[in-house]
N, C-alpha and C. Protein backbone atom coordinates (compact mmCIF):
# COMPACT_ATOMS: atom_id res chain seq x y z
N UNK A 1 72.44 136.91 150.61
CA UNK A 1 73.65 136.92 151.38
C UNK A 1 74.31 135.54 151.27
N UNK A 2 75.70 135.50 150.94
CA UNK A 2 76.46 134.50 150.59
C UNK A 2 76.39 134.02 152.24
N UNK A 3 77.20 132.40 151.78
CA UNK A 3 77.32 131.38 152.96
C UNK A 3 78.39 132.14 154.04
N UNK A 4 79.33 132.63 153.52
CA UNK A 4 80.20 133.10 153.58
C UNK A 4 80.27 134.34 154.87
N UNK A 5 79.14 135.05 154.08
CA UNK A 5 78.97 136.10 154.78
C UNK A 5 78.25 136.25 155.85
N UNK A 6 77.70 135.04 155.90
CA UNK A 6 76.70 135.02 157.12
C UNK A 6 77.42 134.66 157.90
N UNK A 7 78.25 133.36 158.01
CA UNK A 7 79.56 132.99 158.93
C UNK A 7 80.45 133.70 159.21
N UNK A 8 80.51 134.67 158.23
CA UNK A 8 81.62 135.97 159.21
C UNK A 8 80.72 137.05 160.37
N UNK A 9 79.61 137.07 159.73
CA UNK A 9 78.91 138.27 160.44
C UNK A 9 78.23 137.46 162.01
N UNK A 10 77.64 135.94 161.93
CA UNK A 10 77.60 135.22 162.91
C UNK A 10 78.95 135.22 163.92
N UNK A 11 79.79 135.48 163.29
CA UNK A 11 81.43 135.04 164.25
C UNK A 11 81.38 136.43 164.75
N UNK A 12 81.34 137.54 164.10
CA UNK A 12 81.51 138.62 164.82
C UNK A 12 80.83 138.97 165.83
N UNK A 13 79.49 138.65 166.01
CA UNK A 13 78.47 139.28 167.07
C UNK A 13 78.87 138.22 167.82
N UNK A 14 79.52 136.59 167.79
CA UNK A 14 79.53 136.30 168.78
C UNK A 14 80.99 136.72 169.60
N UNK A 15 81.77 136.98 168.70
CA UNK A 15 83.51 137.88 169.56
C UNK A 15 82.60 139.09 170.10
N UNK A 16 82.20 139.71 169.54
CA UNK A 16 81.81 140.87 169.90
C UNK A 16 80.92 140.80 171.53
N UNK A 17 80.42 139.75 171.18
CA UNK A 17 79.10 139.29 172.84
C UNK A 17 80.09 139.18 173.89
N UNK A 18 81.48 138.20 173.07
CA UNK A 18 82.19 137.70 174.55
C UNK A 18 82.99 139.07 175.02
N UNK A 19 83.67 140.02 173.81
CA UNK A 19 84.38 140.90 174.31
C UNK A 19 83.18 142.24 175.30
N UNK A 20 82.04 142.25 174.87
CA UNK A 20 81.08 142.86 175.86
C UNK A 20 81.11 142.29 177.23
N UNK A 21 80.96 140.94 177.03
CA UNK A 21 81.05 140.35 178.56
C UNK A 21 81.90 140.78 179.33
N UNK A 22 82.57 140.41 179.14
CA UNK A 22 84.75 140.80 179.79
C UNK A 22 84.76 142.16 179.91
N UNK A 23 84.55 142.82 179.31
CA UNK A 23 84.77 144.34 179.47
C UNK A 23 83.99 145.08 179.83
N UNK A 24 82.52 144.28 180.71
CA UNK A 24 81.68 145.76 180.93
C UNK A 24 81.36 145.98 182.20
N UNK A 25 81.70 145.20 183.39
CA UNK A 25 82.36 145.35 184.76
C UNK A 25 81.32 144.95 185.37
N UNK A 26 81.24 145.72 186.71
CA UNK A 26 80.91 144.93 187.66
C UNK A 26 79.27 145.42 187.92
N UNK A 27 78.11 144.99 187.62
CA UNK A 27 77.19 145.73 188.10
C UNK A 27 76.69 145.64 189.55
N UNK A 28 75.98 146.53 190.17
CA UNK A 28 75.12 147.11 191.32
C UNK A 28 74.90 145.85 192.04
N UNK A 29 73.88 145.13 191.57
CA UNK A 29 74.48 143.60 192.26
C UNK A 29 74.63 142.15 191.99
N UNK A 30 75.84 142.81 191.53
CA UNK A 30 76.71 141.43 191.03
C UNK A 30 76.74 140.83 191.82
N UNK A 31 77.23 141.04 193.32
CA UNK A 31 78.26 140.51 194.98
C UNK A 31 76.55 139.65 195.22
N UNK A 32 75.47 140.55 195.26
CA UNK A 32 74.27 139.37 195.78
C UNK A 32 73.89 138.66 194.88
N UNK A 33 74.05 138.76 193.70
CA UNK A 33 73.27 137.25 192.79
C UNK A 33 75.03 136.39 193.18
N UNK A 34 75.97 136.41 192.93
CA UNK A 34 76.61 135.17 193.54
C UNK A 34 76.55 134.67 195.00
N UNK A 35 76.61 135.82 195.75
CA UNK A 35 76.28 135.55 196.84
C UNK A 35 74.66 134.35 197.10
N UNK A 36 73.88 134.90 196.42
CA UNK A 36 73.04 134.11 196.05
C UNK A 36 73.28 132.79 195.61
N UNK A 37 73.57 132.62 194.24
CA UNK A 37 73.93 131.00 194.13
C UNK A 37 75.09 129.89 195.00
N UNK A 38 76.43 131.08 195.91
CA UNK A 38 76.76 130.25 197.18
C UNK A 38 75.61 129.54 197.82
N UNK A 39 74.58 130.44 198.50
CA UNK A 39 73.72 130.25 199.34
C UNK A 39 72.40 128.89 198.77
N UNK A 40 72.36 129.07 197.41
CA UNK A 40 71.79 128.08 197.23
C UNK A 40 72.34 126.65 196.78
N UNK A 41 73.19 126.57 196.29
CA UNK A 41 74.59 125.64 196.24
C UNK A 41 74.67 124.87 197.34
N UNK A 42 74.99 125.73 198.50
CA UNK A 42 74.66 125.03 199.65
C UNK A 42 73.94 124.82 200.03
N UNK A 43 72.39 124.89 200.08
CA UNK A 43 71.23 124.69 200.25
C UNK A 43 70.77 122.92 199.41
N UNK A 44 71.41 122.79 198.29
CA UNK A 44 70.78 122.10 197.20
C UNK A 44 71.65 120.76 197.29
N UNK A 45 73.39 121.15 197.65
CA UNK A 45 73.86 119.71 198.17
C UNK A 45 74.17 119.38 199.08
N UNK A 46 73.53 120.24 200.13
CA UNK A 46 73.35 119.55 201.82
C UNK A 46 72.04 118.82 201.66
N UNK A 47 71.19 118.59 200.43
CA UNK A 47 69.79 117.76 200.86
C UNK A 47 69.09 119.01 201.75
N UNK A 48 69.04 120.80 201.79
CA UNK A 48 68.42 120.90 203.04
C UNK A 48 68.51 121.52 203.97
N UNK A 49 69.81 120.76 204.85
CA UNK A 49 70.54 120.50 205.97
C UNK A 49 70.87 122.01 206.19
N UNK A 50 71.60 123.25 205.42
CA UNK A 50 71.89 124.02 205.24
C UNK A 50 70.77 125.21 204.88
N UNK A 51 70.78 125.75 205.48
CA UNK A 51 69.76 126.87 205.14
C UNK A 51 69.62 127.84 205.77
N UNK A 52 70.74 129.04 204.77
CA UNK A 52 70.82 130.13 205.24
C UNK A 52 70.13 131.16 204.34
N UNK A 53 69.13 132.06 205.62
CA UNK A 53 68.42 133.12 204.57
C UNK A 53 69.19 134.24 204.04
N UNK A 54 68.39 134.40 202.92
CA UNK A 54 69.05 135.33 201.98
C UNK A 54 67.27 135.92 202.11
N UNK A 55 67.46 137.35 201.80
CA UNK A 55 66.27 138.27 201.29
C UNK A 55 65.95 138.02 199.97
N UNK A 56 64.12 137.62 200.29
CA UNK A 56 63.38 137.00 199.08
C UNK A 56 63.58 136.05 198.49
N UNK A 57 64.70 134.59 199.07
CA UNK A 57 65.19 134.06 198.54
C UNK A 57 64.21 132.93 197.71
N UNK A 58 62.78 133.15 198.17
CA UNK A 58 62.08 132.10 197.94
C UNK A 58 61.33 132.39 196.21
N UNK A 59 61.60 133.92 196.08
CA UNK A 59 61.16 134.73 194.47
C UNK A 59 61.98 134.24 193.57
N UNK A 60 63.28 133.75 193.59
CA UNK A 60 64.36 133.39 192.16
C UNK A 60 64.58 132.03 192.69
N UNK A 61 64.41 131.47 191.24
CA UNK A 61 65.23 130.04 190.76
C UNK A 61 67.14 129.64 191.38
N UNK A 62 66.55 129.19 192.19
CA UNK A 62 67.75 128.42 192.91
C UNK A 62 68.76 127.37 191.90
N UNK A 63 67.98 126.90 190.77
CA UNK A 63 68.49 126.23 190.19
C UNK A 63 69.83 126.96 189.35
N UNK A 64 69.08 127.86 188.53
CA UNK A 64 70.27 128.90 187.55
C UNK A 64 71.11 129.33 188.20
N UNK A 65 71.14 129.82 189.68
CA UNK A 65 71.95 130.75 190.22
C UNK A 65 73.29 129.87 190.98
N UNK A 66 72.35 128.50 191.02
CA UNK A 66 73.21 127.63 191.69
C UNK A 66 74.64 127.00 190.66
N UNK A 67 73.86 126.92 189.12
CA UNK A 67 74.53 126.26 188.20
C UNK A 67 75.84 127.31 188.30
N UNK A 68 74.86 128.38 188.33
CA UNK A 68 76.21 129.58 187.79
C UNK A 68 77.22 130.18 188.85
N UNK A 69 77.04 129.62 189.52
CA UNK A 69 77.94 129.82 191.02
C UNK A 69 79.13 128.46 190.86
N UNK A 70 78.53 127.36 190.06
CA UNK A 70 79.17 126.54 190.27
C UNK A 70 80.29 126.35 188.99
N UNK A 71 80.02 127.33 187.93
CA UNK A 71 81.09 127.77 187.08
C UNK A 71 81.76 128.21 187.29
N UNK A 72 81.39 129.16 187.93
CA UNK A 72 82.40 130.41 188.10
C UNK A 72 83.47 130.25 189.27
N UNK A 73 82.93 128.99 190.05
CA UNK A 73 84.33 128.89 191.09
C UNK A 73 85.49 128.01 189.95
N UNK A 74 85.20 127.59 188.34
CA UNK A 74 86.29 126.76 188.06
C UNK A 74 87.18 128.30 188.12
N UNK A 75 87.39 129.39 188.01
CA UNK A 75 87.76 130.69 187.63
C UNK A 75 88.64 131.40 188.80
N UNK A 76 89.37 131.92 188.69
CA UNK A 76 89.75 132.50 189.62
C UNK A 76 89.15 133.37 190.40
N UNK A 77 89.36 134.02 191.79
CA UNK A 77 88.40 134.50 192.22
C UNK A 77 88.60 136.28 191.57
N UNK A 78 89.52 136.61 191.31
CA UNK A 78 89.44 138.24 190.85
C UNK A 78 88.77 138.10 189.27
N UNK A 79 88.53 136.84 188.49
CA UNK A 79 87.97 137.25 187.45
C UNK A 79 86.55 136.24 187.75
N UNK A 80 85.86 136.65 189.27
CA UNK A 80 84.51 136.05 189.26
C UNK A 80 83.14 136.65 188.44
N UNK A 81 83.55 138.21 188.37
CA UNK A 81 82.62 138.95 187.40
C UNK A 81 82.81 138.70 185.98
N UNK A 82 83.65 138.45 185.44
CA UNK A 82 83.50 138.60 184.44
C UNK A 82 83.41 136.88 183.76
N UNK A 83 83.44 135.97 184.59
CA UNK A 83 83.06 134.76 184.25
C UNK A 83 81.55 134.87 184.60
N UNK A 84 80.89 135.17 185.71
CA UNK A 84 79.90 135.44 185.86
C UNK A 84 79.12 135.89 184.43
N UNK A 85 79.31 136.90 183.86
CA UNK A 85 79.12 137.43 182.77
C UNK A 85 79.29 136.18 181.13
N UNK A 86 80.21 135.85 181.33
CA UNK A 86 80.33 134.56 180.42
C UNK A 86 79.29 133.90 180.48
N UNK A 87 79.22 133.04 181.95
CA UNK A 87 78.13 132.50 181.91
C UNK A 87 76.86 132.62 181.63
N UNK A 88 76.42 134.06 181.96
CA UNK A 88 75.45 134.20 181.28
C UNK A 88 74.88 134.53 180.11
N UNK A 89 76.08 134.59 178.84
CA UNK A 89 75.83 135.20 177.99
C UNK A 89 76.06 133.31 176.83
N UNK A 90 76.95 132.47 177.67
CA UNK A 90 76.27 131.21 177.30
C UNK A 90 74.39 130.65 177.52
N UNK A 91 74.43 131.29 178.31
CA UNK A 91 72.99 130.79 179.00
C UNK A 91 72.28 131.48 177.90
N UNK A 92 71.64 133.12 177.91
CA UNK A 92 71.21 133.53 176.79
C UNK A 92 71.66 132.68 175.15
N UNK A 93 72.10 132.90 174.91
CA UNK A 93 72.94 132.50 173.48
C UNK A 93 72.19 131.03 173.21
N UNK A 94 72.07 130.08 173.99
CA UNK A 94 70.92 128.66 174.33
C UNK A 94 70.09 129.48 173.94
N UNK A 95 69.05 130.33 174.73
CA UNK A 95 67.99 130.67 174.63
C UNK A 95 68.04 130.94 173.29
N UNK A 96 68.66 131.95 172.53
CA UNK A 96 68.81 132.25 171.29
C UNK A 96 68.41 131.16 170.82
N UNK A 97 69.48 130.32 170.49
CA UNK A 97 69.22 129.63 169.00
C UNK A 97 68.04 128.72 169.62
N UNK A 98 67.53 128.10 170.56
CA UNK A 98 66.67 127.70 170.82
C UNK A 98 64.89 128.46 170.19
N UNK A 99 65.00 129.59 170.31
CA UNK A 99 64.30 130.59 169.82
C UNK A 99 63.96 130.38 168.58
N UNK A 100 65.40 130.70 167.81
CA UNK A 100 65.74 130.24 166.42
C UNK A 100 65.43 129.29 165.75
N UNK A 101 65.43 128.06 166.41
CA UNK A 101 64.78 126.85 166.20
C UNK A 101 63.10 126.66 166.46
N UNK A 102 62.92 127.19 166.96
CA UNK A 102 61.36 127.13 167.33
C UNK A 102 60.46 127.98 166.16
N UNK A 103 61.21 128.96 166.30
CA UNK A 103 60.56 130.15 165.28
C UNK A 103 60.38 129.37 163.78
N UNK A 104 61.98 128.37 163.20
CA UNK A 104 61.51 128.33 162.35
C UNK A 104 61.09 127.02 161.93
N UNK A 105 60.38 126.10 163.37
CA UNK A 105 60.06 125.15 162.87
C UNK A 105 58.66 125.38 162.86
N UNK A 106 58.00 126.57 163.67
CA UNK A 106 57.40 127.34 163.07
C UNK A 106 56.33 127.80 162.03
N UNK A 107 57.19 128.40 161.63
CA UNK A 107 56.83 129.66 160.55
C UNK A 107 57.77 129.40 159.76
N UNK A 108 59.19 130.05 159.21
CA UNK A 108 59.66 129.36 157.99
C UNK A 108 61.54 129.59 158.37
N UNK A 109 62.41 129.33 157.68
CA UNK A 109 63.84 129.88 157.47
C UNK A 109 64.31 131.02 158.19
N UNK A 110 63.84 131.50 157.09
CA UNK A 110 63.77 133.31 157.36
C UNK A 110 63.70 133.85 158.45
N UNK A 111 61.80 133.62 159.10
CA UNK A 111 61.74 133.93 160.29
C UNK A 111 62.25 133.65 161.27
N UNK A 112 63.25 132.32 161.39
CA UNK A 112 63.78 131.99 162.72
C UNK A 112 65.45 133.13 162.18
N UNK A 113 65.81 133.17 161.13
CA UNK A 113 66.78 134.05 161.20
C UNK A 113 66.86 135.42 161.62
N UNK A 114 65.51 136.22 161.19
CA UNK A 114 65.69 136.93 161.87
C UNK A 114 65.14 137.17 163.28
N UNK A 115 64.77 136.31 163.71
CA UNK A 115 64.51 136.17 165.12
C UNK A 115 65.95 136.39 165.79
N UNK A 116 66.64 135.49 165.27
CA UNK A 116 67.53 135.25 165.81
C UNK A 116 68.64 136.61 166.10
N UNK A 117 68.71 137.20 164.78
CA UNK A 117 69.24 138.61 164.68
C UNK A 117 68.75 140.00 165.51
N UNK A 118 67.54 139.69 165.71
CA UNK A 118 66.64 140.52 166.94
C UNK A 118 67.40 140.16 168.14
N UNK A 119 66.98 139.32 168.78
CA UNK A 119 67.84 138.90 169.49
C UNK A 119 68.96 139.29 169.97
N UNK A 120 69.99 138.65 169.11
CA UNK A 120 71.12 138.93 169.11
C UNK A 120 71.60 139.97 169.52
């Protein structure tokens, strides 16, 4: 496979990831994982001070939910889902090539490519 072709077919799955994001709505609970990273947001820069329960809040990473709460207010608030969704499909996409990189420092080329294409 030409240079070529790999850079078109790389560009497409990633238009293709963002136009999935944007267009695939709102899931079941969307409203409590942000609701969630409000709650820990405020938890994390009051030092504390702030601490309002949420159910099970002590089972998920306060950290991710917090980061991603704190994107999504640059956004307007009617397109909070679907930045929501952005964000996480930046977050994965790290994981990816991170993957990618591991695999083929690894084992060889190849294998981190198609790791990566699994993935994907």
């Amino acid at each position: 496979m030409t240079k070529t072709k790999k850079n078109f077919l790389f560009f497409f799955l990633i238009l293709f990831s963002v136009y999935c994001a944007i267009t695939i709505g709102k899931g079941w609970d969307e409203g409590f994982l942000i609701k969630q990273g409000e709650i820990a947001t405020k938890y994390l820069l009051s030092f504390g001070k702030i601490n309002e329960d949420l159910f099970r809040r002590e089972y998920y990473s306060p950290i991710y939910y917090s980061l991603k709460y704190l994107f999504i207010q640059t956004f307007p608030y009617k397109f909070q889902v679907e930045a929501s969704h952005l964000v996480n499909l930046i977050f994965s996409l790290g994981v990816i090539f991170g993957l990618k990189k591991l695999t083929k420092e690894l084992f060889n080329d190849n294998v981190g490519k198609i790791i990566f294409l699994i993935f994907k």
